[in-house]
C-alpha atoms as a PDB file:
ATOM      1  CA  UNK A   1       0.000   0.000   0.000  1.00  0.00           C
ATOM      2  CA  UNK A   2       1.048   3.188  -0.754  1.00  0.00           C
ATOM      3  CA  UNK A   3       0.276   7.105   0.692  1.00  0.00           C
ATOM      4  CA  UNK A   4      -1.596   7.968  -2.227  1.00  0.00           C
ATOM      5  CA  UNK A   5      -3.707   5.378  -1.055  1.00  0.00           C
ATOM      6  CA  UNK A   6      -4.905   6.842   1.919  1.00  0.00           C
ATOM      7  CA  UNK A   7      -4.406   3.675   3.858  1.00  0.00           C
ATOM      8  CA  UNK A   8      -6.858   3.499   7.133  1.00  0.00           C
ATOM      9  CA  UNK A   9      -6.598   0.914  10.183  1.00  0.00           C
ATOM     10  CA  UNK A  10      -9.428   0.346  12.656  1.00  0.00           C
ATOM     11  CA  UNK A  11      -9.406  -2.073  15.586  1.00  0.00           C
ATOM     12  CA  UNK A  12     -12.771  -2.627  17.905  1.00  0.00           C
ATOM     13  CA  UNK A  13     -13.524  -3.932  20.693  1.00  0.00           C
ATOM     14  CA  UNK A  14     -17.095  -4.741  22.498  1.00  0.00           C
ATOM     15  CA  UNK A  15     -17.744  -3.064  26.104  1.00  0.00           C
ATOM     16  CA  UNK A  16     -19.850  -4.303  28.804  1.00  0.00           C
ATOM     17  CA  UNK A  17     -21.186  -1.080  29.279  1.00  0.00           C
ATOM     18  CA  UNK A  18     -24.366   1.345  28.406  1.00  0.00           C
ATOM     19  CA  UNK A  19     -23.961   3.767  24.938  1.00  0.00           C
ATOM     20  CA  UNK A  20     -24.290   6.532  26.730  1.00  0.00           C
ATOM     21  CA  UNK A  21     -21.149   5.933  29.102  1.00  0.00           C
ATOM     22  CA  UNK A  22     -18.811   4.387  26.415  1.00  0.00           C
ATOM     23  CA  UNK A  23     -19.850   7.893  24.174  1.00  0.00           C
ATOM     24  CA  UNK A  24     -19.061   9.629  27.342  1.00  0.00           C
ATOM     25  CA  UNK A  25     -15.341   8.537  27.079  1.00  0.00           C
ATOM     26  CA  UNK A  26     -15.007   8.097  23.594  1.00  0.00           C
ATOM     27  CA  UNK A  27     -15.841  11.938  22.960  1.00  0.00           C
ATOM     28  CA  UNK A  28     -13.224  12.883  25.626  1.00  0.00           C
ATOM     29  CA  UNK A  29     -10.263  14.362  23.724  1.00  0.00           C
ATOM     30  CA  UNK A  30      -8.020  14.358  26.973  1.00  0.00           C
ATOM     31  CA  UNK A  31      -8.326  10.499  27.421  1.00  0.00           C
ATOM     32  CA  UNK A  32      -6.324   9.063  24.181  1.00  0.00           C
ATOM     33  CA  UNK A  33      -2.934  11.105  25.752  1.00  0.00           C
ATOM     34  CA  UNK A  34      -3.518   8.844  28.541  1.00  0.00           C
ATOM     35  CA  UNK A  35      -3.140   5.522  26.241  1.00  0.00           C
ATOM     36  CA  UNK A  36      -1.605   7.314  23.613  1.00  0.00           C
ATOM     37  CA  UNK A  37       2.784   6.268  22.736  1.00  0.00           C
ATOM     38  CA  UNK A  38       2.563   9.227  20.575  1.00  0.00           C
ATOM     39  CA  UNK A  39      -0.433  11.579  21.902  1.00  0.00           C
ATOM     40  CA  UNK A  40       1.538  13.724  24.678  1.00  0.00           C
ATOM     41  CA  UNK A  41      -1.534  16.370  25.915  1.00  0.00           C
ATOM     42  CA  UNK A  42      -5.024  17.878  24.102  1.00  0.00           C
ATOM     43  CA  UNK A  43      -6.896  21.009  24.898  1.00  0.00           C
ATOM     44  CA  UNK A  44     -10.270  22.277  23.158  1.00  0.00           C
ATOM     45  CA  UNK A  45      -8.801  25.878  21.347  1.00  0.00           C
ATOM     46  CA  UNK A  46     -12.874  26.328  21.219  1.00  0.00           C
ATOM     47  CA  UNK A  47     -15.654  26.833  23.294  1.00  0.00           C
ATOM     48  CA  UNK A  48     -18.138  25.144  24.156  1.00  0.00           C
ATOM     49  CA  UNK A  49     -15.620  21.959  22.990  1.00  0.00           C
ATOM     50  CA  UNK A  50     -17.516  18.949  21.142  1.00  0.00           C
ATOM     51  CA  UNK A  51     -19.777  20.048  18.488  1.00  0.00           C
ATOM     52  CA  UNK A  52     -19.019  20.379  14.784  1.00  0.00           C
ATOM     53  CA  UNK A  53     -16.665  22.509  13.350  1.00  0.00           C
ATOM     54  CA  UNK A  54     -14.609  22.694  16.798  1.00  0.00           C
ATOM     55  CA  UNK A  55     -11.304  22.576  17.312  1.00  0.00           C
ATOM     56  CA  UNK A  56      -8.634  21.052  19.580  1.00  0.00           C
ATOM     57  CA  UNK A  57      -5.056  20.909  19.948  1.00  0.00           C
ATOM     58  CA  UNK A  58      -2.795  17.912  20.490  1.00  0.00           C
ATOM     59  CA  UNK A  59       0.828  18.011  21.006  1.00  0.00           C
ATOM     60  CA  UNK A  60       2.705  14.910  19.977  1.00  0.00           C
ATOM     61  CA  UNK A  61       6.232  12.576  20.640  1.00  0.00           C
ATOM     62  CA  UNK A  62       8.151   9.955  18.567  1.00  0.00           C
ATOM     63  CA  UNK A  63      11.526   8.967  18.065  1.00  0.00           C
ATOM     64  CA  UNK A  64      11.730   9.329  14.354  1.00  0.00           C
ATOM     65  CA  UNK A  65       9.973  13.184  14.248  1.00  0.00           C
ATOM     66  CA  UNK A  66      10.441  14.402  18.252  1.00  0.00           C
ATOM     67  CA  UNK A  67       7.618  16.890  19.161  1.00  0.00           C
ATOM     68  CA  UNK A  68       5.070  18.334  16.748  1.00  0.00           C
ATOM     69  CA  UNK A  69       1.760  20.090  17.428  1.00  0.00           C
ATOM     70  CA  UNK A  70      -1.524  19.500  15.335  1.00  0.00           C
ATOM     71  CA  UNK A  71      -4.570  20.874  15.270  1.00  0.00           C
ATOM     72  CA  UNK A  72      -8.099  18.521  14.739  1.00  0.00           C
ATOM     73  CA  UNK A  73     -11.610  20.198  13.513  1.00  0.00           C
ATOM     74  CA  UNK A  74     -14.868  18.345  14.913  1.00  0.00           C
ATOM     75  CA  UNK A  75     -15.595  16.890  11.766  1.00  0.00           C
ATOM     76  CA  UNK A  76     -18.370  14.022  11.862  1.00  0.00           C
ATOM     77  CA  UNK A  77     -20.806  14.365  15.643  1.00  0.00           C
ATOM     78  CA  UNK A  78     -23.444  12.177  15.301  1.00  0.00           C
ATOM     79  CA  UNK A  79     -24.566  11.522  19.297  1.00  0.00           C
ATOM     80  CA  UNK A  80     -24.080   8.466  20.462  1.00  0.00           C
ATOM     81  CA  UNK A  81     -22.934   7.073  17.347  1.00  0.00           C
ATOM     82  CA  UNK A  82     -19.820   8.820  15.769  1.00  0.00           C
ATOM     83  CA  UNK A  83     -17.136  11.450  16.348  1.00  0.00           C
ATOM     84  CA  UNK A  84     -14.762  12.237  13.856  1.00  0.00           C
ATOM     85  CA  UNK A  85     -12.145  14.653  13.625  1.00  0.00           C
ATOM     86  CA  UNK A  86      -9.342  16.285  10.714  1.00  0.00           C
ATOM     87  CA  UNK A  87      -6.154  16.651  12.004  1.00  0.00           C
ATOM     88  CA  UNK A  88      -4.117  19.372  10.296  1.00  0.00           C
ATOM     89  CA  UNK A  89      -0.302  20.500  10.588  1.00  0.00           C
ATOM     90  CA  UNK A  90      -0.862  24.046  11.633  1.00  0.00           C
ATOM     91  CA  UNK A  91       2.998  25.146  11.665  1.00  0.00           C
ATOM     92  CA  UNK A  92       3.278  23.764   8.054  1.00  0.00           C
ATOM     93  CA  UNK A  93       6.364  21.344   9.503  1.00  0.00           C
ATOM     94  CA  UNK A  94       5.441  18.489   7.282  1.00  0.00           C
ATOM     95  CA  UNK A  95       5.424  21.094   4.071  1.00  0.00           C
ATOM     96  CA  UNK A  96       1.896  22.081   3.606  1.00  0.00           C
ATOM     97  CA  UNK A  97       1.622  26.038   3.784  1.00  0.00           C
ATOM     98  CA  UNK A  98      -2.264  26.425   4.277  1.00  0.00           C
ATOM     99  CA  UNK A  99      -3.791  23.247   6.562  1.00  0.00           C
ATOM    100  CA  UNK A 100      -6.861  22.440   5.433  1.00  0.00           C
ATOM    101  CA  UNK A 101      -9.545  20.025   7.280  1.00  0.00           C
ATOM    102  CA  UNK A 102     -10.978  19.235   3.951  1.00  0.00           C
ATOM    103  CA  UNK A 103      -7.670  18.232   3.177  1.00  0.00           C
ATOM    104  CA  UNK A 104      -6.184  16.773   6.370  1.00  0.00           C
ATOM    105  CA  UNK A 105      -3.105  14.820   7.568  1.00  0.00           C
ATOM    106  CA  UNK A 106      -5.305  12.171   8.864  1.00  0.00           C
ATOM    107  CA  UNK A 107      -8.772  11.519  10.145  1.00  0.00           C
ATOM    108  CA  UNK A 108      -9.538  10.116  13.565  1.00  0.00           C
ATOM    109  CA  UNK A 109     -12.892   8.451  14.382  1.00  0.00           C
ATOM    110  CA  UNK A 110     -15.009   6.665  16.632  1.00  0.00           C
ATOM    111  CA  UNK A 111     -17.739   4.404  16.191  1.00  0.00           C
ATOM    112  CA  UNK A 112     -20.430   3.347  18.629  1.00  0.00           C
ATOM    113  CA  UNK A 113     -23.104   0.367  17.810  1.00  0.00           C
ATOM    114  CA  UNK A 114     -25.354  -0.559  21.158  1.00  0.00           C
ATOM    115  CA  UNK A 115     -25.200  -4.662  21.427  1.00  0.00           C
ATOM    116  CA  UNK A 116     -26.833  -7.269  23.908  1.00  0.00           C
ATOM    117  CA  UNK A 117     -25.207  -6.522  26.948  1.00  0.00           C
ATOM    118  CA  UNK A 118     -22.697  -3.613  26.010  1.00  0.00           C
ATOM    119  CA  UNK A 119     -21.658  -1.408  23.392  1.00  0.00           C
ATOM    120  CA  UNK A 120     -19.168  -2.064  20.090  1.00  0.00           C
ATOM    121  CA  UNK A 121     -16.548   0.529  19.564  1.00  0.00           C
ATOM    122  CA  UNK A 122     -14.307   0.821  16.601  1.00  0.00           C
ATOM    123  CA  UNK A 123     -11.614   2.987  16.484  1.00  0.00           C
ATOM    124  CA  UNK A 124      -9.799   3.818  13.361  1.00  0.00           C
ATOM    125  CA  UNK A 125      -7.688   6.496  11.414  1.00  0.00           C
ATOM    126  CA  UNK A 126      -7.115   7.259   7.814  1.00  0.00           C
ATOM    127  CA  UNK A 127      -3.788   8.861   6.825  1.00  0.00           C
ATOM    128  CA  UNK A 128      -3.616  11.818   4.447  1.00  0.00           C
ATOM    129  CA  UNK A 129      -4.134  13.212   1.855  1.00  0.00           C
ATOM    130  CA  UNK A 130      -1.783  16.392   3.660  1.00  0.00           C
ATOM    131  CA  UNK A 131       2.027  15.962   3.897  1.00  0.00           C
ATOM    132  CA  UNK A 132       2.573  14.156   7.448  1.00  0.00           C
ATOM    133  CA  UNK A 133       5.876  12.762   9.257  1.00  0.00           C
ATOM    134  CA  UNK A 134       5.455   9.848   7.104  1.00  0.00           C
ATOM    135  CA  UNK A 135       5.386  11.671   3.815  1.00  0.00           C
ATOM    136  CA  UNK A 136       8.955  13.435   5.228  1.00  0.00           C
ATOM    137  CA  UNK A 137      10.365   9.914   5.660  1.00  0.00           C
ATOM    138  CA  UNK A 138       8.804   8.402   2.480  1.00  0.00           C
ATOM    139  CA  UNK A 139      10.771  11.925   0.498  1.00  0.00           C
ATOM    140  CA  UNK A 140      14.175  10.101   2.217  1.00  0.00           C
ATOM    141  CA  UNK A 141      13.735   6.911   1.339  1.00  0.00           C
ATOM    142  CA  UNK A 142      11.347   6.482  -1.299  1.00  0.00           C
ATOM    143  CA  UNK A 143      12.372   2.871  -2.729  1.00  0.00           C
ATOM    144  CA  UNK A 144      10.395   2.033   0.784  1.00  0.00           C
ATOM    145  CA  UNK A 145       7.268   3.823   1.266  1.00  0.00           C
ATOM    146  CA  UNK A 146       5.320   0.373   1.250  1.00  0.00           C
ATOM    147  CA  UNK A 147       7.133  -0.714   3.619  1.00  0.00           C
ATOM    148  CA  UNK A 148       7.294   2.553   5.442  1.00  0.00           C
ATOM    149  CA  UNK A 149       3.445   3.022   5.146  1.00  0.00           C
ATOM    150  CA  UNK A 150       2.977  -0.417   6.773  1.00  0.00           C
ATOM    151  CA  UNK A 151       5.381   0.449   9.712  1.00  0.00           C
ATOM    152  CA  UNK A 152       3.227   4.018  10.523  1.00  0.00           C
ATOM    153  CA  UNK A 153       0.075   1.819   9.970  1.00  0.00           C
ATOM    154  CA  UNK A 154       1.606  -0.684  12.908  1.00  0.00           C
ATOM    155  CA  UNK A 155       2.135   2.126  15.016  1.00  0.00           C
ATOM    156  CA  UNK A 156      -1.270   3.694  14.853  1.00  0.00           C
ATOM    157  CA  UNK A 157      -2.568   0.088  15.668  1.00  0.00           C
ATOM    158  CA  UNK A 158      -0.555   0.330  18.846  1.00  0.00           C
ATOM    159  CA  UNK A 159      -1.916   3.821  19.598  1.00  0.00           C
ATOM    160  CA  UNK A 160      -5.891   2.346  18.823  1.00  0.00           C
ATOM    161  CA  UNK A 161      -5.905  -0.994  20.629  1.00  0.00           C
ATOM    162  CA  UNK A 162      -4.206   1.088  23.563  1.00  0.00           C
ATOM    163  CA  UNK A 163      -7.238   3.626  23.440  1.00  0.00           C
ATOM    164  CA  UNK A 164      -9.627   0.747  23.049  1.00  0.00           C
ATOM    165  CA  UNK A 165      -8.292  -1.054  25.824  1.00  0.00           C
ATOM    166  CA  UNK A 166      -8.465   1.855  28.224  1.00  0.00           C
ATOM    167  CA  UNK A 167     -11.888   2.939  27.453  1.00  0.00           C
ATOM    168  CA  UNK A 168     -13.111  -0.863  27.883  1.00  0.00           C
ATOM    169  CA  UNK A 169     -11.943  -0.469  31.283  1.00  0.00           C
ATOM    170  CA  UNK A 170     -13.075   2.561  32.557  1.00  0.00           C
ATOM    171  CA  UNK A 171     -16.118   2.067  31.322  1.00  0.00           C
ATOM    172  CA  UNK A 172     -16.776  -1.458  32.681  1.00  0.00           C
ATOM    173  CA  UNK A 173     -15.209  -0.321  35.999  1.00  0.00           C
ATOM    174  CA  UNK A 174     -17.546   2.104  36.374  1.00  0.00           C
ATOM    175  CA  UNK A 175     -20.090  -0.482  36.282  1.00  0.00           C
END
């Protein structure tokens, strides 16, 4: 698979708990930093926070890129059913001068289906069409970008089944 592709990954996982309290966490921007390898710290840059066309800031961490801020726009808010959300390079870092949510770096989403006895989340990302971290190491070494893509797809895996895991147990912990 290549970037022009637009490759996505989504993991789910079913919850022993109500809609309405897996929505509850799911919609909290703060709690991915706390499952997050990459995610460092999130703050709404809008009031009143989760309604469409908001936005939210979230500072970031790896290895390969060190620290990088983005910037997300409330894209998809469909109560208690889906949240989506554009993220955006707002500092142009990764080479695109005007950051566009139409045309974002990747989108983020989550969504909810009510089972017997709990709630189904999925949780899943699609990268590009913007220039990202991954398009700067793809430009270095572009003989690789399959291979390259598939490593950045791993890693978002990570970052999902880590979210998915920690709002499974908050959720059924709180009964």
């Amino acid at each position: 698979m290549r970037f022009a592709d637009r490759p996505t990954v989504e993991c789910d996982v079913f919850i022993e708990a109500d809609v309405t309290r897996v929505w509850e966490l799911a919609t909290d921007i703060h709690l991915p930093a706390r499952f997050s390898p990459e995610l460092r710290r999130v703050r709404w840059l809008d009031d009143p926070g989760l309604v469409p066309g908001a936005r939210f800031e979230g500072h970031n961490h790896n290895s390969v890129l060190g620290d990088w801020r983005t910037v997300s726009y409330v894209v998809e808010l469909d109560a208690p059913r889906t949240f989506a959300w554009a993220v955006v390079d707002p500092d142009g870092r990764f080479g695109d001068a005007a950051p566009d949510p139409r045309t974002p770096v990747a989108t983020w989403r989550f969504d909810l289906t009510p089972q017997a006895g709990g709630t189904r989340l999925a949780h899943g990302a699609r990268i590009g069409p913007a220039r990202s971290g991954l398009t700067l190491v793809i430009d270095r070494r572009p003989h690789h970008e399959e291979a390259l893509v598939q490593l950045r797809l791993a890693d978002l895996r990570t970052a999902i089944e880590g979210t998915l895991r920690g709002i499974k147990e908050l959720a059924e912990a709180s009964g």
